[in-house]
C-alpha atoms as a PDB file:
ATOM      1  CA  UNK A   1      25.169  34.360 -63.952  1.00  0.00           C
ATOM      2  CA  UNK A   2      22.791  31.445 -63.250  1.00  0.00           C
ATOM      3  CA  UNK A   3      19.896  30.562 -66.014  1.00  0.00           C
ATOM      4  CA  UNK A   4      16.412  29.959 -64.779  1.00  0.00           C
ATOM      5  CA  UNK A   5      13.394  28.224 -65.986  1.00  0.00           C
ATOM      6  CA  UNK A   6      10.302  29.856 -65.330  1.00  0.00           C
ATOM      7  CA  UNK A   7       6.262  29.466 -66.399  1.00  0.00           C
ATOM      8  CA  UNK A   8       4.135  32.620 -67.433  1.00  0.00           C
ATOM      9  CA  UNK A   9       1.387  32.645 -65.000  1.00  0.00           C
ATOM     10  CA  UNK A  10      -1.007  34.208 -67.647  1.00  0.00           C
ATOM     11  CA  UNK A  11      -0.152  31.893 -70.843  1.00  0.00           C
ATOM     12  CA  UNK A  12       1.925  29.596 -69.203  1.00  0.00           C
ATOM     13  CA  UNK A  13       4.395  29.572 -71.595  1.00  0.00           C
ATOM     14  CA  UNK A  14       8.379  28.321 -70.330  1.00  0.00           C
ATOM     15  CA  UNK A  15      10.967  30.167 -71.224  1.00  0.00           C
ATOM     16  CA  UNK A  16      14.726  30.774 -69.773  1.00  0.00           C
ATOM     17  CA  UNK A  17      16.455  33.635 -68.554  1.00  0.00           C
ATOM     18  CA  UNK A  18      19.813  34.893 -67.006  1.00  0.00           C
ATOM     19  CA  UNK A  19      19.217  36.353 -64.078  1.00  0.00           C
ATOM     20  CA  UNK A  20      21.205  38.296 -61.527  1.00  0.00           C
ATOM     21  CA  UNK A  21      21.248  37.935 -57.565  1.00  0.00           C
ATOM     22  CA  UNK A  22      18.381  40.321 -56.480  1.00  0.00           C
ATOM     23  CA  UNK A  23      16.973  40.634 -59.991  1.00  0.00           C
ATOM     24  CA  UNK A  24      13.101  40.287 -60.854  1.00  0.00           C
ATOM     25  CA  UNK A  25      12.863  37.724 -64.759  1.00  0.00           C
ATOM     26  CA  UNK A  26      12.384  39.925 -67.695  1.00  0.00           C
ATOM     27  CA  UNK A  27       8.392  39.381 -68.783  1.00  0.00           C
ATOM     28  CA  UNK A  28       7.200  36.317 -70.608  1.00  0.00           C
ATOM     29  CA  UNK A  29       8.377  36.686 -74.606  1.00  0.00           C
ATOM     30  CA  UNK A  30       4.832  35.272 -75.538  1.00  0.00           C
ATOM     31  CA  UNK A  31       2.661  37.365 -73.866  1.00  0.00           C
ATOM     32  CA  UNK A  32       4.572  40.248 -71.966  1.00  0.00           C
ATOM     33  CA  UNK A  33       3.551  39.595 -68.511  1.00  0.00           C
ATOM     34  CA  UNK A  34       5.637  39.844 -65.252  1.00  0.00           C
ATOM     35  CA  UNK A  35       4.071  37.279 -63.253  1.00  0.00           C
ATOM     36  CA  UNK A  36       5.648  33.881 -63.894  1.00  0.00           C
ATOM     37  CA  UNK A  37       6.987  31.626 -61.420  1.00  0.00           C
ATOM     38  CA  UNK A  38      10.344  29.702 -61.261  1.00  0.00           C
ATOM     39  CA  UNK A  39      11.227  26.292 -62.105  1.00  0.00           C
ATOM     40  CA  UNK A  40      13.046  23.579 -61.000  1.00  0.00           C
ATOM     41  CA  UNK A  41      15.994  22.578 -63.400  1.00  0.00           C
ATOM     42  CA  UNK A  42      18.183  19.328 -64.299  1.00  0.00           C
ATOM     43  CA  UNK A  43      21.143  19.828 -63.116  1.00  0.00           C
ATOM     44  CA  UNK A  44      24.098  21.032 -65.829  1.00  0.00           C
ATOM     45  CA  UNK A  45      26.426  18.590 -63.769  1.00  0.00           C
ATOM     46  CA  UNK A  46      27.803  15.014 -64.202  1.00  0.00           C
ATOM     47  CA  UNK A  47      26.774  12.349 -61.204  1.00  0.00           C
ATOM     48  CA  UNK A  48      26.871   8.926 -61.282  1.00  0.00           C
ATOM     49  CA  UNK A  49      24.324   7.042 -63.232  1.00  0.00           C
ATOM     50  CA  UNK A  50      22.760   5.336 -60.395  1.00  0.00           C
ATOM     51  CA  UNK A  51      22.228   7.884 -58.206  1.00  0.00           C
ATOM     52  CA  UNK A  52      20.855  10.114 -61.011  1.00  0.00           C
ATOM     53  CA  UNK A  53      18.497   7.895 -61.582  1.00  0.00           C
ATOM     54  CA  UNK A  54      17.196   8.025 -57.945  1.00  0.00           C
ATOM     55  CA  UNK A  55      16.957  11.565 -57.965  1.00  0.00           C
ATOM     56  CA  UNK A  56      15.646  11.890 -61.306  1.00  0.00           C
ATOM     57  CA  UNK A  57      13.200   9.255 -60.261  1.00  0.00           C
ATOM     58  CA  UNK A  58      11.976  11.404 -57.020  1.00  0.00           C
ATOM     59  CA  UNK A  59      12.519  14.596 -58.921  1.00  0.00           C
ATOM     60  CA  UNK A  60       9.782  12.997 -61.622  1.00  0.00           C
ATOM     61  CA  UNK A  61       7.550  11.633 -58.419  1.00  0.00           C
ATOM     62  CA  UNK A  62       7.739  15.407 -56.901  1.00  0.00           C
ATOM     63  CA  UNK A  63       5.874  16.995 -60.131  1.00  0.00           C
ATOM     64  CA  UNK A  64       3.486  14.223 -60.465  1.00  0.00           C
ATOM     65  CA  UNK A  65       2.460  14.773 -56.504  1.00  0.00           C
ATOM     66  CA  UNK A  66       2.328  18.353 -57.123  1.00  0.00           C
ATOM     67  CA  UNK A  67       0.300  17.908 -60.236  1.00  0.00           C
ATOM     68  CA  UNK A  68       2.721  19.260 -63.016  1.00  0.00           C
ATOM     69  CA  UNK A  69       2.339  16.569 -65.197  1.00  0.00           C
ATOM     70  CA  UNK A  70       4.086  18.873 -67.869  1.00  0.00           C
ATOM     71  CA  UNK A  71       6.798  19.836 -65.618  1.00  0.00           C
ATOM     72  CA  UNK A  72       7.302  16.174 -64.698  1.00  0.00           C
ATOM     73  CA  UNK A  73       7.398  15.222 -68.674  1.00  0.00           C
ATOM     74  CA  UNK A  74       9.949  18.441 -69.465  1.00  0.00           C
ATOM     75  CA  UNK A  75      12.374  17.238 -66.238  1.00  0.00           C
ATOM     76  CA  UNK A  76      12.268  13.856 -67.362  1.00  0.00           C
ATOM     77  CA  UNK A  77      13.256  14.545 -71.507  1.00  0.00           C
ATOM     78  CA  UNK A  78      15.779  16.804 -70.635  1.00  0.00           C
ATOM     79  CA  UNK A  79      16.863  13.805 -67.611  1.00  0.00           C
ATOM     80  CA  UNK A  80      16.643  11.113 -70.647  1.00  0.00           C
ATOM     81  CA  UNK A  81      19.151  13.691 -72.999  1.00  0.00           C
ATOM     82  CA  UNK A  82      21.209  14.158 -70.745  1.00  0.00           C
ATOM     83  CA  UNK A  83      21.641  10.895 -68.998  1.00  0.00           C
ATOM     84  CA  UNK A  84      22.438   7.960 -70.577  1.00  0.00           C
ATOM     85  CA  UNK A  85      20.077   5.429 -68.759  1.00  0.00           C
ATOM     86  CA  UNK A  86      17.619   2.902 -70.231  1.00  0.00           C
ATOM     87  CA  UNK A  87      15.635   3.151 -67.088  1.00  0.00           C
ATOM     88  CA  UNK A  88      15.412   7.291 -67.376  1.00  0.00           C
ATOM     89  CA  UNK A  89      14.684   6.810 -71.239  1.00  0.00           C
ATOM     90  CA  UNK A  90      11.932   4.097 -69.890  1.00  0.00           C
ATOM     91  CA  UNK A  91      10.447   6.597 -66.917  1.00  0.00           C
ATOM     92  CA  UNK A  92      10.087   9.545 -69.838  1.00  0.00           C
ATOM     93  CA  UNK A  93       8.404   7.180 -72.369  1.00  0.00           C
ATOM     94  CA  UNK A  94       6.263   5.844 -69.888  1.00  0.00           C
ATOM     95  CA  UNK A  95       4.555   9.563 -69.244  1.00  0.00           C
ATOM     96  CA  UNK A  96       4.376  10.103 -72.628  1.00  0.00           C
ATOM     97  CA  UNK A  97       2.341   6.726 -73.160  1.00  0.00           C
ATOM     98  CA  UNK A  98      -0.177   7.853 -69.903  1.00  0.00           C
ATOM     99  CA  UNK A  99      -0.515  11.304 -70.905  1.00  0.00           C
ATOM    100  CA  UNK A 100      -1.061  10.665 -75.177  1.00  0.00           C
ATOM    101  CA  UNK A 101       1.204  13.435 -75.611  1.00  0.00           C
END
């Protein structure tokens, strides 16, 4: 069964959860609520460093266009953790340094 990401539409809290094909999340484990929306994940695969960086790169440019600067800061730690690339450490350290947070 596949894990999910998803945000709380009321507090906006992110939590994970196991979900089955056809199944609706279980509610938010901060506030209770049902509405919440899915998220994009890393990947829980190997690729090669250089393209991982390119699609971490667009992955981090997607958020940013779509205005989830804190989805676009979450993608990119988890990226830097998991990939072992000065230029992904750089990309997550630079929106941490534009954001203050």
């Amino acid at each position: 069964m596949p894990i999910y990401d998803y945000e709380c539409a009321e507090c906006g809290a992110i939590f994970e959860v196991i979900v089955k094909r056809g199944e609706r999340p279980s509610p938010c484990p901060e506030c209770g609520s049902r509405e919440s929306k899915k998220l994009m994940a890393a990947p829980a695969f190997h690729i090669k460093e250089d393209r991982a960086t390119t699609r971490i790169e667009k992955r981090v440019k997607s958020y940013l266009k779509d205005g989830n600067i804190s989805g676009a800061m979450r993608f990119a730690d988890e990226a830097a953790s998991m990939v072992k690339s000065d230029k992904v450490r750089r990309i997550s350290d630079k929106l941490h340094q534009k954001t203050g947070i």
